[in-house]
Protein backbone atom coordinates (compact mmCIF):
# COMPACT_ATOMS: atom_id res chain seq x y z
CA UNK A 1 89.69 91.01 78.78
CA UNK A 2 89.23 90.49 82.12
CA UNK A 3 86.14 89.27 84.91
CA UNK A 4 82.80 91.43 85.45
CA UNK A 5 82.68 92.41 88.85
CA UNK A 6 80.29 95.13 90.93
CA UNK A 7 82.03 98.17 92.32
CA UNK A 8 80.55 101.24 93.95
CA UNK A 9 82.44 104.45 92.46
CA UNK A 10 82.04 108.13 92.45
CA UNK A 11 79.77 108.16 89.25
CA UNK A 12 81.69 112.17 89.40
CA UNK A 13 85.04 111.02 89.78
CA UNK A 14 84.68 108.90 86.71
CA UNK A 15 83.16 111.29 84.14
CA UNK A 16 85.93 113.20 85.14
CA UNK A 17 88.38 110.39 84.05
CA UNK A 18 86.22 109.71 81.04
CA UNK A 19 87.04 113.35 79.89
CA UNK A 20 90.56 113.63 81.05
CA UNK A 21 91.36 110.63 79.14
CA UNK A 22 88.85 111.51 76.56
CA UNK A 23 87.38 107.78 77.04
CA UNK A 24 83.93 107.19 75.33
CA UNK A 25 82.75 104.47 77.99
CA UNK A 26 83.12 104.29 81.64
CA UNK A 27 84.81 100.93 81.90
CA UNK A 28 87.28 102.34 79.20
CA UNK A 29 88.14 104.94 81.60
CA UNK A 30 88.45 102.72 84.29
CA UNK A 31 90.53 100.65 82.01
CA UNK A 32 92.89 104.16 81.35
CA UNK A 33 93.03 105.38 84.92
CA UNK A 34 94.24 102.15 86.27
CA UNK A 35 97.16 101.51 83.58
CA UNK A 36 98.37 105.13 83.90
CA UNK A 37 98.65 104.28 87.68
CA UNK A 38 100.86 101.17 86.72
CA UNK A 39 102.50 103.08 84.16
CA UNK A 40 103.30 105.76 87.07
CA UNK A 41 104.02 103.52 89.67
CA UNK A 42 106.46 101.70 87.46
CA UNK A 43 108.66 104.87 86.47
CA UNK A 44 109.00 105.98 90.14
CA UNK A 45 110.56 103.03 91.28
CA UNK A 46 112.48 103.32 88.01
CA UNK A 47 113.32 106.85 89.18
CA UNK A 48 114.37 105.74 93.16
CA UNK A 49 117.11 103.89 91.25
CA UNK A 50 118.49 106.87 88.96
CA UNK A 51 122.17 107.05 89.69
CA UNK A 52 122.09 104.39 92.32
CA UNK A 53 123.22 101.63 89.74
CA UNK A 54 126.89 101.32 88.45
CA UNK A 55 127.38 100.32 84.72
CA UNK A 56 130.64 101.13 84.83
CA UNK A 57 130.54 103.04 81.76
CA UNK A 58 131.57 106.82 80.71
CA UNK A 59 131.26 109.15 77.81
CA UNK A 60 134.19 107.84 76.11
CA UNK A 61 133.03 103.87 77.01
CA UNK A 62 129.62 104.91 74.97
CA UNK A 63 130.79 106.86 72.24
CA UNK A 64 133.34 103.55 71.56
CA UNK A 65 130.07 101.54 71.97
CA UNK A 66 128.37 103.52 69.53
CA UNK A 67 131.28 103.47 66.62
């Protein structure tokens, strides 16, 4: 787990959170919010790179791959 610390949030903002990710404490809610915002953040600059990076390979070089 991680450090305690003291934050002022939107008590609103987070019961919504709570529900959307059907959390059954705050913190756990916090804990969901700020992952999927990794998680998101992660497959957009996964998704700047789509088709931007050369593997060199074709539908024949996979199917032989896959044989």
């Amino acid at each position: 787990m991680g450090h305690r610390m003291t934050i002022t949030v939107d008590e609103g903002l987070v019961d919504e959170v709570r529900k959307a990710f059907r959390a059954r404490t705050r913190s756990e809610a916090i804990r969901a919010a700020l992952a999927e915002v990794l998680r998101r953040r992660k497959l957009d600059r996964a998704l700047a790179h789509r088709g931007k990076i050369g593997l060199g390979l074709d539908r024949g070089g996979l199917k032989k791959m896959r044989s």
